[in-house]
Structures are given as C-alpha cells and as structure tokens.
N, C-alpha and C. Protein backbone atom coordinates (compact mmCIF):
# COMPACT_ATOMS: atom_id res chain seq x y z
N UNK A 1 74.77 -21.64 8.44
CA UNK A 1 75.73 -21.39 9.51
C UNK A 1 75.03 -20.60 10.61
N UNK A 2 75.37 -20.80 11.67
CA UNK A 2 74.70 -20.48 12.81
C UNK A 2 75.78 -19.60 13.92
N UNK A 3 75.55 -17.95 13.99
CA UNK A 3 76.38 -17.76 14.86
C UNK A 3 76.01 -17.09 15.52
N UNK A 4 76.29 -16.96 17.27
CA UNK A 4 75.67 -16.09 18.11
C UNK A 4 76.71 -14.79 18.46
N UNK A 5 75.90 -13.88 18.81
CA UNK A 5 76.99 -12.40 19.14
C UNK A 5 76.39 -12.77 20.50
N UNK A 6 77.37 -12.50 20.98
CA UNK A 6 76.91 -12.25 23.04
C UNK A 6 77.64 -10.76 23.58
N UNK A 7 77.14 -9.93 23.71
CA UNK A 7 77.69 -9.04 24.67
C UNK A 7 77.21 -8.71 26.14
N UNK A 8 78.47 -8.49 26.97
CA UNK A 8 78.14 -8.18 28.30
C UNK A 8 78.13 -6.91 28.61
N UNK A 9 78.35 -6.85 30.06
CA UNK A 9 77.29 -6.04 30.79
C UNK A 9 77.88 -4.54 30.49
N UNK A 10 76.80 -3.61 30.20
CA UNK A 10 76.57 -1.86 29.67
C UNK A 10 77.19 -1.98 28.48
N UNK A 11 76.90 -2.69 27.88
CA UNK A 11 77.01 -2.83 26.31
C UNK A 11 75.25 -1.91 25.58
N UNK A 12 74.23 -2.49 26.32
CA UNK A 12 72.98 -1.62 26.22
C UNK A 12 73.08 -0.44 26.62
N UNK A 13 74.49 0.32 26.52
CA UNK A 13 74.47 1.56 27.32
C UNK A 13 74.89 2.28 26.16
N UNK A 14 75.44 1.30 24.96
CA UNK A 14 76.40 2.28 24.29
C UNK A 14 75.19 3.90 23.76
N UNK A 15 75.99 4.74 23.56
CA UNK A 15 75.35 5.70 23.11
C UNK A 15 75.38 6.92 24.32
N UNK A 16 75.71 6.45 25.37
CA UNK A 16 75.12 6.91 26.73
C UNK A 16 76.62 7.14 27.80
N UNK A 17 77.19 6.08 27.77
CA UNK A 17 78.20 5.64 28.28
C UNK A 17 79.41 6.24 27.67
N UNK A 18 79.99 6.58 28.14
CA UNK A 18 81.17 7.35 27.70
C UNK A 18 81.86 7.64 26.11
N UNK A 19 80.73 8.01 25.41
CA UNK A 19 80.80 8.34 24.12
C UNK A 19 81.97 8.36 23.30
N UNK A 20 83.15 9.43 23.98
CA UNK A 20 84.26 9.30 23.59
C UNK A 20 85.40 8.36 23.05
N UNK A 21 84.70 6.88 24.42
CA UNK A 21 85.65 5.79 24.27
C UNK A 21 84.49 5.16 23.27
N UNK A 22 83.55 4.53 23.50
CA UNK A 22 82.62 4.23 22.74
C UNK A 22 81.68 3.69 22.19
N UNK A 23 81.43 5.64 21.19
CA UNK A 23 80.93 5.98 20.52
C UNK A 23 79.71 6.58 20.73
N UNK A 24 79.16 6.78 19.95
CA UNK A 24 77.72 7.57 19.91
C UNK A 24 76.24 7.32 19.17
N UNK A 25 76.70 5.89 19.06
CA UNK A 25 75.41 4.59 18.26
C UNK A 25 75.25 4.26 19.44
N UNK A 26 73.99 3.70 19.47
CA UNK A 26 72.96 2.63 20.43
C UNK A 26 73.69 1.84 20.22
N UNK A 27 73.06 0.82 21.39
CA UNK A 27 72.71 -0.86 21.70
C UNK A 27 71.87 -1.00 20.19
N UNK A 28 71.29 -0.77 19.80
CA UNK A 28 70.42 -0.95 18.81
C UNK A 28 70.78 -0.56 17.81
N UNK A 29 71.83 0.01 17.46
CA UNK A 29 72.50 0.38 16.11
C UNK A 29 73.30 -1.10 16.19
N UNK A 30 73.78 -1.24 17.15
CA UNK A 30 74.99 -2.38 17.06
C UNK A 30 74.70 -3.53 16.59
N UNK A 31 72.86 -3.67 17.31
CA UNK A 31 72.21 -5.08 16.42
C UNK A 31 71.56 -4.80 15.19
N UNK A 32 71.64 -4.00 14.74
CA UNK A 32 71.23 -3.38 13.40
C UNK A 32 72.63 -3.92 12.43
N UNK A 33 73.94 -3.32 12.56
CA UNK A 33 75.00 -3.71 11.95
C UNK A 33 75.50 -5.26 12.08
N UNK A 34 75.28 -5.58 12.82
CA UNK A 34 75.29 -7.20 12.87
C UNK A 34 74.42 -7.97 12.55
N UNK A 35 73.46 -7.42 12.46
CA UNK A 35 72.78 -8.56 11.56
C UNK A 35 72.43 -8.51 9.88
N UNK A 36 73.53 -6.63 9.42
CA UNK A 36 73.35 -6.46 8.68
C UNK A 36 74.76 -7.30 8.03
N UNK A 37 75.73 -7.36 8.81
CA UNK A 37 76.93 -7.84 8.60
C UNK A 37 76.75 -9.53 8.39
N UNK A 38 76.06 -10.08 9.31
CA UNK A 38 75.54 -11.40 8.72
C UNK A 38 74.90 -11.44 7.42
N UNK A 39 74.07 -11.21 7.25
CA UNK A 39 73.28 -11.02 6.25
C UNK A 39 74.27 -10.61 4.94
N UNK A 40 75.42 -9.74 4.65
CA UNK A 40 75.90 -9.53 3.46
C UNK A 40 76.76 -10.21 3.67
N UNK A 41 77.37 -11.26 4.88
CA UNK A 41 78.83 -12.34 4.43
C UNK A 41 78.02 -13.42 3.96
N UNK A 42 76.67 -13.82 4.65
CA UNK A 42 75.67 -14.56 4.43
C UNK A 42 75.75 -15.39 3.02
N UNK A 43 75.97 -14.21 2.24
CA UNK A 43 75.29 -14.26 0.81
C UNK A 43 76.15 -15.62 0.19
N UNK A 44 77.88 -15.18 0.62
CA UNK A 44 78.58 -16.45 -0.08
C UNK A 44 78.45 -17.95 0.98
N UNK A 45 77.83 -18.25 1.53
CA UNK A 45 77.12 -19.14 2.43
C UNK A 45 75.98 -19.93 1.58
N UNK A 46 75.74 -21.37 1.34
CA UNK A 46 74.80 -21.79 0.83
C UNK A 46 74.12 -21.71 2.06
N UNK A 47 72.74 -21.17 2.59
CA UNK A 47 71.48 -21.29 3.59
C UNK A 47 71.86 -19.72 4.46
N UNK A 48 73.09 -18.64 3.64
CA UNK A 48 73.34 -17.90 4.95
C UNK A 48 73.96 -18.04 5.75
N UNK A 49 73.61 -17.19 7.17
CA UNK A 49 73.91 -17.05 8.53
C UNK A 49 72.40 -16.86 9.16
N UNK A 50 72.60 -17.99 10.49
CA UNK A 50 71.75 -17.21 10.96
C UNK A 50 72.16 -16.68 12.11
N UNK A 51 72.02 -15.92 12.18
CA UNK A 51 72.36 -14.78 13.61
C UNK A 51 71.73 -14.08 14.58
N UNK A 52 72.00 -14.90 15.62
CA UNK A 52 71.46 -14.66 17.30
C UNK A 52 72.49 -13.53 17.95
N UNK A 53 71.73 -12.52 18.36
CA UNK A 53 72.54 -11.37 19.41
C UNK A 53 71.46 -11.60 20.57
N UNK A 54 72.71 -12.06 21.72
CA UNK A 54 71.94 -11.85 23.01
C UNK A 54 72.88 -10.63 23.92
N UNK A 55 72.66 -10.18 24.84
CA UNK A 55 73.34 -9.20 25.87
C UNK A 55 72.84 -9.41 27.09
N UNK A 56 73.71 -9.53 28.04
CA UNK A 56 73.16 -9.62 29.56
C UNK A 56 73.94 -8.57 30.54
N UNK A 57 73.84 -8.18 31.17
CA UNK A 57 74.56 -7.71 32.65
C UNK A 57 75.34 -8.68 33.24
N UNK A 58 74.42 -9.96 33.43
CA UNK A 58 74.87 -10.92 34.29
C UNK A 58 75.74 -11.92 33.71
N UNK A 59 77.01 -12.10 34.23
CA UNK A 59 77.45 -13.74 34.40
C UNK A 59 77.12 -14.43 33.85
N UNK A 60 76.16 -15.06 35.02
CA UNK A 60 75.58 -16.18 34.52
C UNK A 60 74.81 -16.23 33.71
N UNK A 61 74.02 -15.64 33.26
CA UNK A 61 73.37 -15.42 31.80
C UNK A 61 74.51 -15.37 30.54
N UNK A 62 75.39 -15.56 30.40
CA UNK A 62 76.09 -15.29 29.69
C UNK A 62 77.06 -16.47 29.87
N UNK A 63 77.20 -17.17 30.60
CA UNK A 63 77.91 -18.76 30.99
C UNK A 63 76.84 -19.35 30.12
N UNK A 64 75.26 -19.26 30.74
CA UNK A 64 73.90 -19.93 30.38
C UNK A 64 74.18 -20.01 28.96
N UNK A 65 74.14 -19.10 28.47
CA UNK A 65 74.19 -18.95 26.93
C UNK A 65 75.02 -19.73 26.23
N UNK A 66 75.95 -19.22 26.60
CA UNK A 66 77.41 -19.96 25.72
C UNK A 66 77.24 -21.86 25.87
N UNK A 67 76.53 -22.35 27.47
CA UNK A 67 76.57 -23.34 26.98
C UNK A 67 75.47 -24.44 26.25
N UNK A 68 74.42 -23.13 26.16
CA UNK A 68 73.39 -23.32 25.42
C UNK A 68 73.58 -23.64 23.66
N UNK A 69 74.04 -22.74 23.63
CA UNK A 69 74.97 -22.81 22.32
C UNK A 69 75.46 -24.43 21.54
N UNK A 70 76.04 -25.02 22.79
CA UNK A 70 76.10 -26.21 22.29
C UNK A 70 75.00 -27.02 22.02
N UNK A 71 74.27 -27.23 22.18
CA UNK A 71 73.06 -27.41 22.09
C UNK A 71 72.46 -27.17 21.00
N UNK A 72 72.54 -25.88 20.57
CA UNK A 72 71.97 -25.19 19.79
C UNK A 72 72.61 -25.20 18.52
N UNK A 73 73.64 -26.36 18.70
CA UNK A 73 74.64 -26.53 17.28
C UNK A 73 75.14 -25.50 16.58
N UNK A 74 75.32 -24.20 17.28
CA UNK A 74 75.82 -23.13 16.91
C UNK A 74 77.60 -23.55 16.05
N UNK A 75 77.44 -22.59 15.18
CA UNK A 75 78.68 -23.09 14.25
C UNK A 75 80.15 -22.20 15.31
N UNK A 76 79.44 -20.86 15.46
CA UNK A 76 80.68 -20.19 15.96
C UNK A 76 80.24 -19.18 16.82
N UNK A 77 81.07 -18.47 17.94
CA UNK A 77 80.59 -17.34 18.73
C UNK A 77 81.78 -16.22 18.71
N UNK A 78 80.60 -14.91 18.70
CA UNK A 78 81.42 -13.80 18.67
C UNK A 78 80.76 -12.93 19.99
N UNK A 79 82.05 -12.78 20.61
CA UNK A 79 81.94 -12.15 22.32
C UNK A 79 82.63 -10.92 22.48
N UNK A 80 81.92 -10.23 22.58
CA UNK A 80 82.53 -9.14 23.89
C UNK A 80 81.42 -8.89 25.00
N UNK A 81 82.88 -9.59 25.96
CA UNK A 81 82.60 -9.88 27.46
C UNK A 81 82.59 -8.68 28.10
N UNK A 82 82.61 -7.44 28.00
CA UNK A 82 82.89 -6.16 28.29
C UNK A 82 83.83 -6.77 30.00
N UNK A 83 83.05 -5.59 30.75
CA UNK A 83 84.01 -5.74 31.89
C UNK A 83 84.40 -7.55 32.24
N UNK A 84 83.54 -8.20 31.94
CA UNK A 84 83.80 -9.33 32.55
C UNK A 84 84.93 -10.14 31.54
N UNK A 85 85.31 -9.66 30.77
CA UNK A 85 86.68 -9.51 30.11
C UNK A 85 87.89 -9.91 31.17
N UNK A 86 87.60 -9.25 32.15
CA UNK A 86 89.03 -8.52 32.92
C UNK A 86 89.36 -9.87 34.29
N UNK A 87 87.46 -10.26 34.24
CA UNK A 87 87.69 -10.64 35.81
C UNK A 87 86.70 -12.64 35.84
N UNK A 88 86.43 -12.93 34.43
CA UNK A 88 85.78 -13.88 34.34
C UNK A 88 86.20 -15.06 34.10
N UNK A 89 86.55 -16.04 35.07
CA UNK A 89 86.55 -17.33 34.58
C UNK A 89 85.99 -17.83 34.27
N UNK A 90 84.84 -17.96 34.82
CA UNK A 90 83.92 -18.54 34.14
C UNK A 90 83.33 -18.26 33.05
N UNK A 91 83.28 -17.25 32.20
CA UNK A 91 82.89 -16.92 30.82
C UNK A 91 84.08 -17.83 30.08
N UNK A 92 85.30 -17.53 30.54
CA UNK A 92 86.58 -18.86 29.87
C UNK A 92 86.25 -19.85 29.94
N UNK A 93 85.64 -20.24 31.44
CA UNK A 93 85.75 -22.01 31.49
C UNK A 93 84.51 -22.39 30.28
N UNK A 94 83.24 -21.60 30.23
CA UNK A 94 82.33 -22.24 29.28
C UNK A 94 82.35 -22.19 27.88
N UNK A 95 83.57 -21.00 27.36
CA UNK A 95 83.85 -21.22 26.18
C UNK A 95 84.48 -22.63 26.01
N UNK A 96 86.02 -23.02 26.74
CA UNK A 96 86.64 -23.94 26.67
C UNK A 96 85.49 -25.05 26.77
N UNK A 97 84.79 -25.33 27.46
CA UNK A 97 83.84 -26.22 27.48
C UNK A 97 83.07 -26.63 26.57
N UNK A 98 82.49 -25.91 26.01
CA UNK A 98 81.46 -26.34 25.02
C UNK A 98 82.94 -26.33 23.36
N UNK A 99 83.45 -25.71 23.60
CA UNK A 99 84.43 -25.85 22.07
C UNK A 99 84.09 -25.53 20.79
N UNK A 100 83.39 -24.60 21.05
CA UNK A 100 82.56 -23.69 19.67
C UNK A 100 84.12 -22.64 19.58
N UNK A 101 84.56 -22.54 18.04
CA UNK A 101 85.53 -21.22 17.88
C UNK A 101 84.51 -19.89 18.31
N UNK A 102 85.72 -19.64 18.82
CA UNK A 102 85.16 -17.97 19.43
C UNK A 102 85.85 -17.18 19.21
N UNK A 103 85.62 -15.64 18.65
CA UNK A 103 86.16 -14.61 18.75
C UNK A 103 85.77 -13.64 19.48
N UNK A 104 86.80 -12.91 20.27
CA UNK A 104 86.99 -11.77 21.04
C UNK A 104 86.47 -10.28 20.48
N UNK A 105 85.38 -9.81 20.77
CA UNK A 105 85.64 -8.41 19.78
C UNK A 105 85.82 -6.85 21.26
N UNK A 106 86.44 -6.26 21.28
CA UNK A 106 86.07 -4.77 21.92
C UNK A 106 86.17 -3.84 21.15
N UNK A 107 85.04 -2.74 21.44
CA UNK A 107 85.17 -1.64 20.66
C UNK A 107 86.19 -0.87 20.83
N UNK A 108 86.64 -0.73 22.34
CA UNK A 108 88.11 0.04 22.45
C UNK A 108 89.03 -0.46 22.02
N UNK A 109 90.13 -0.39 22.29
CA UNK A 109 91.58 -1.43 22.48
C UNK A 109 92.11 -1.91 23.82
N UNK A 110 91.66 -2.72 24.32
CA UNK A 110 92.13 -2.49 25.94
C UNK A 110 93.18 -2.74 26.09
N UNK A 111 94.18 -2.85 25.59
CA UNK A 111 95.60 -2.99 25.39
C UNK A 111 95.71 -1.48 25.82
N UNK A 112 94.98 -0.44 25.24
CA UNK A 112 95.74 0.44 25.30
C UNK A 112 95.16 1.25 26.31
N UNK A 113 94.38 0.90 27.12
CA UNK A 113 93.46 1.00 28.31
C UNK A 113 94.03 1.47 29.77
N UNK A 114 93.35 1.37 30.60
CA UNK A 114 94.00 1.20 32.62
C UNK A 114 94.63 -0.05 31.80
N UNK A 115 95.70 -0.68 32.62
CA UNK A 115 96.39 -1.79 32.82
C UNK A 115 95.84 -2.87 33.82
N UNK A 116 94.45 -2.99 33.97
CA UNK A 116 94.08 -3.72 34.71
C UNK A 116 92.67 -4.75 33.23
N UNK A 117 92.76 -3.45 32.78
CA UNK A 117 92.44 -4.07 31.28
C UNK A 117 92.96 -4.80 30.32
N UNK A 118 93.81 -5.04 30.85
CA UNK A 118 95.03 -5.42 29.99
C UNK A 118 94.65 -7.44 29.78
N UNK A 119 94.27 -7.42 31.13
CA UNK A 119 94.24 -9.28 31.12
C UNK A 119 92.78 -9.74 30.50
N UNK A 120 92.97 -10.23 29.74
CA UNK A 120 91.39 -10.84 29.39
C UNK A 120 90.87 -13.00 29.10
N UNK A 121 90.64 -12.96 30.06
CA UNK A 121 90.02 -14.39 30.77
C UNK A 121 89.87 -14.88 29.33
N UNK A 122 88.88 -14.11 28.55
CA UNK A 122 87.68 -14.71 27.93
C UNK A 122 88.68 -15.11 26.60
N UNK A 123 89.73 -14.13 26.41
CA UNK A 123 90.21 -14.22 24.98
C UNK A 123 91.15 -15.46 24.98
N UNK A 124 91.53 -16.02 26.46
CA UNK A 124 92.43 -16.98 26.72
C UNK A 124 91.61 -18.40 25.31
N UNK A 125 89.98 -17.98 25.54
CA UNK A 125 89.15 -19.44 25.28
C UNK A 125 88.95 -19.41 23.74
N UNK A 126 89.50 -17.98 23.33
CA UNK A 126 89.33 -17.36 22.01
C UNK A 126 90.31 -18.04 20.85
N UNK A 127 89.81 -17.89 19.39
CA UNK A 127 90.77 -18.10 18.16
C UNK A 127 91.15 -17.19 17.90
N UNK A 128 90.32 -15.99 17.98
CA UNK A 128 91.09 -14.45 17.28
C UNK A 128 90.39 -13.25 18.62
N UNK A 129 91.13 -12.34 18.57
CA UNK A 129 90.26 -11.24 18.99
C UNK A 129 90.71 -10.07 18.27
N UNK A 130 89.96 -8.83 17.94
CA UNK A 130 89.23 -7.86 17.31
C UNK A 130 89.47 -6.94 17.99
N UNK A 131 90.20 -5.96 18.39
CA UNK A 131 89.91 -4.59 19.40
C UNK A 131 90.10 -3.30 18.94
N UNK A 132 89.37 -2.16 19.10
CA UNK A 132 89.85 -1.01 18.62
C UNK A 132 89.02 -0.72 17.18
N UNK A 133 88.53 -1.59 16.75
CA UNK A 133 87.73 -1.04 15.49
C UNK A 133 86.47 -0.61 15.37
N UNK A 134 85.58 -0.42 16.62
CA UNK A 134 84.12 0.05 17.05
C UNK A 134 83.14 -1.01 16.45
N UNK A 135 82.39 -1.03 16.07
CA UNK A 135 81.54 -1.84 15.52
C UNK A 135 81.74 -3.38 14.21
N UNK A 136 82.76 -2.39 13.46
CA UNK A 136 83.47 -3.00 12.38
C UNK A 136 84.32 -4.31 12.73
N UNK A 137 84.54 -4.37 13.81
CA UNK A 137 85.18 -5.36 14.83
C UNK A 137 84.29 -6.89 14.44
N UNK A 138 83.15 -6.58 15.05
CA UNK A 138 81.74 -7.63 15.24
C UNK A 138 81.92 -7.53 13.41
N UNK A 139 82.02 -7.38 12.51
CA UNK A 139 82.14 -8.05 10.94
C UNK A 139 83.86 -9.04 10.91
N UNK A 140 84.39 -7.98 11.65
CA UNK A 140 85.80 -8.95 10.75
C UNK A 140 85.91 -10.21 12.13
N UNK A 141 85.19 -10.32 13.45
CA UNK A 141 84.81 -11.57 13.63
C UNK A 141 84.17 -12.79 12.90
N UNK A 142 82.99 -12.02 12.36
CA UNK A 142 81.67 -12.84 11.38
C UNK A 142 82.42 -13.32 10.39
N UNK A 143 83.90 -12.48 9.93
CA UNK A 143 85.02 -13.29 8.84
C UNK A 143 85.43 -14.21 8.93
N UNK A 144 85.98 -13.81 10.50
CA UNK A 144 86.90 -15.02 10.54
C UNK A 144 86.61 -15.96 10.98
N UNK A 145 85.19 -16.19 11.34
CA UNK A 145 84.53 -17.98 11.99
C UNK A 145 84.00 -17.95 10.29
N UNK A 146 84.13 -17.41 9.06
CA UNK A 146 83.29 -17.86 7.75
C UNK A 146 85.60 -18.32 7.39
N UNK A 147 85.98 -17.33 6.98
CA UNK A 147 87.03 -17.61 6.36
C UNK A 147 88.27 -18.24 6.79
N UNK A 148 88.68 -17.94 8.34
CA UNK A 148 89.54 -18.14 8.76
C UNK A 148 90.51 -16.65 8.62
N UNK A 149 91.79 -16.75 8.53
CA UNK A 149 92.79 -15.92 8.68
C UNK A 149 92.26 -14.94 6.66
C-alpha cells in the first residue's frame, strides 16, 4: 500500500510557531511519527506501507504532488493543507481530480479557531478529516485509508 502525507505551508515551522496551538515537536518529529505510524499499521498489510511525506509552502507544489500521485498509483492521501485549508481551490480541485481517498488531518481544531477557519476547501475533496489530536491525527488517518470507519 502506498500512501503519501502532504503538508502545507509552516508546517516546517512546527516547534517554533506558536507552540501553544501547535506544540513543541519539530517538522522532523512529525516525519519521524509517521513513518513510524506506517510502519506499525504496516505490519497487518501483506508488503506494508510505503510512505512518502512531502511539505511545501507553495500551492502549486502541492496541486503538483497530489496529481503526481496518480501516477504514482498511490493507494491513499493524508493532507494537512495548513493555511491553504481556508483559501484553496485548487488543492480541492486536484484532490477531486485525480480520486485517490483523502483524509483531512489538523493539529488544532479549526472548528474551534478565528471563524475564518472555519471553511475548509480541501476537506470538501476529503473522506474523513482528523482535527484537534496533534500528531496522533496523521495515525488515525493512516487507519482509516487501511480500515475504513
């Protein structure tokens, strides 16, 4: 099984970036737990997971990706679009496009956020989304493209 994590832009910040909301792990803790989280759902998988984490700032690097993905016969994608959450169609239109299940993850809750946080493009293109659980989020995604509900 083949699944990519994509996060957007100041996601490489975590640690740095407003700690409070979160947290106080790296960018590099986060790909540490995700690929540790692949790796132990992996196990009931005949061949595994294999698991791609990319992160961009940009957009379009992150359109690029997703529709690379198809391509790349990726089984499933797990996203947090950070800000571009709020304001991206086009991260929607290329999920809808390529038609890989996707899940939504944020470390906050933006539900419970500014109210401008509130709308999210990306989760429109989504099967599940994840918010509010910090890291642990990016596993019970990796669940639910292995198990479903």
């Amino acid at each position: 099984m083949k699944i990519l994590v994509l996060n957007g832009p100041n996601l490489n910040m975590l640690g740095i970036r407003e700690p409070a909301i979160y947290g106080k792990q790296d960018y590099h803790a986060l790909e540490a737990y995700c690929r540790e989280a692949c790796r132990d759902l992996g196990e009931s998988i005949p061949g595994g997971i294999d698991c791609e984490i990319y992160q961009s700032n940009h957009e379009g690097d992150l359109v690029d990706r997703i529709q690379q993905a198809y391509f790349d016969k990726v089984d499933g994608i797990v996203i947090n679009p950070a800000a571009y959450t709020h304001t991206s169609v086009a991260i929607m239109d290329a999920l809808k496009a390529v038609s890989i299940p996707a899940v939504e993850v944020h470390l906050s809750n933006i539900d419970e956020r500014e109210e401008f946080r509130h709308i999210s493009y990306a989760g429109k293109a989504c099967v599940k989304s994840f918010m509010g659980y910090g890291f642990e989020g990016y596993r019970k995604a990796v669940e639910y493209l292995i198990h479903g509900d």
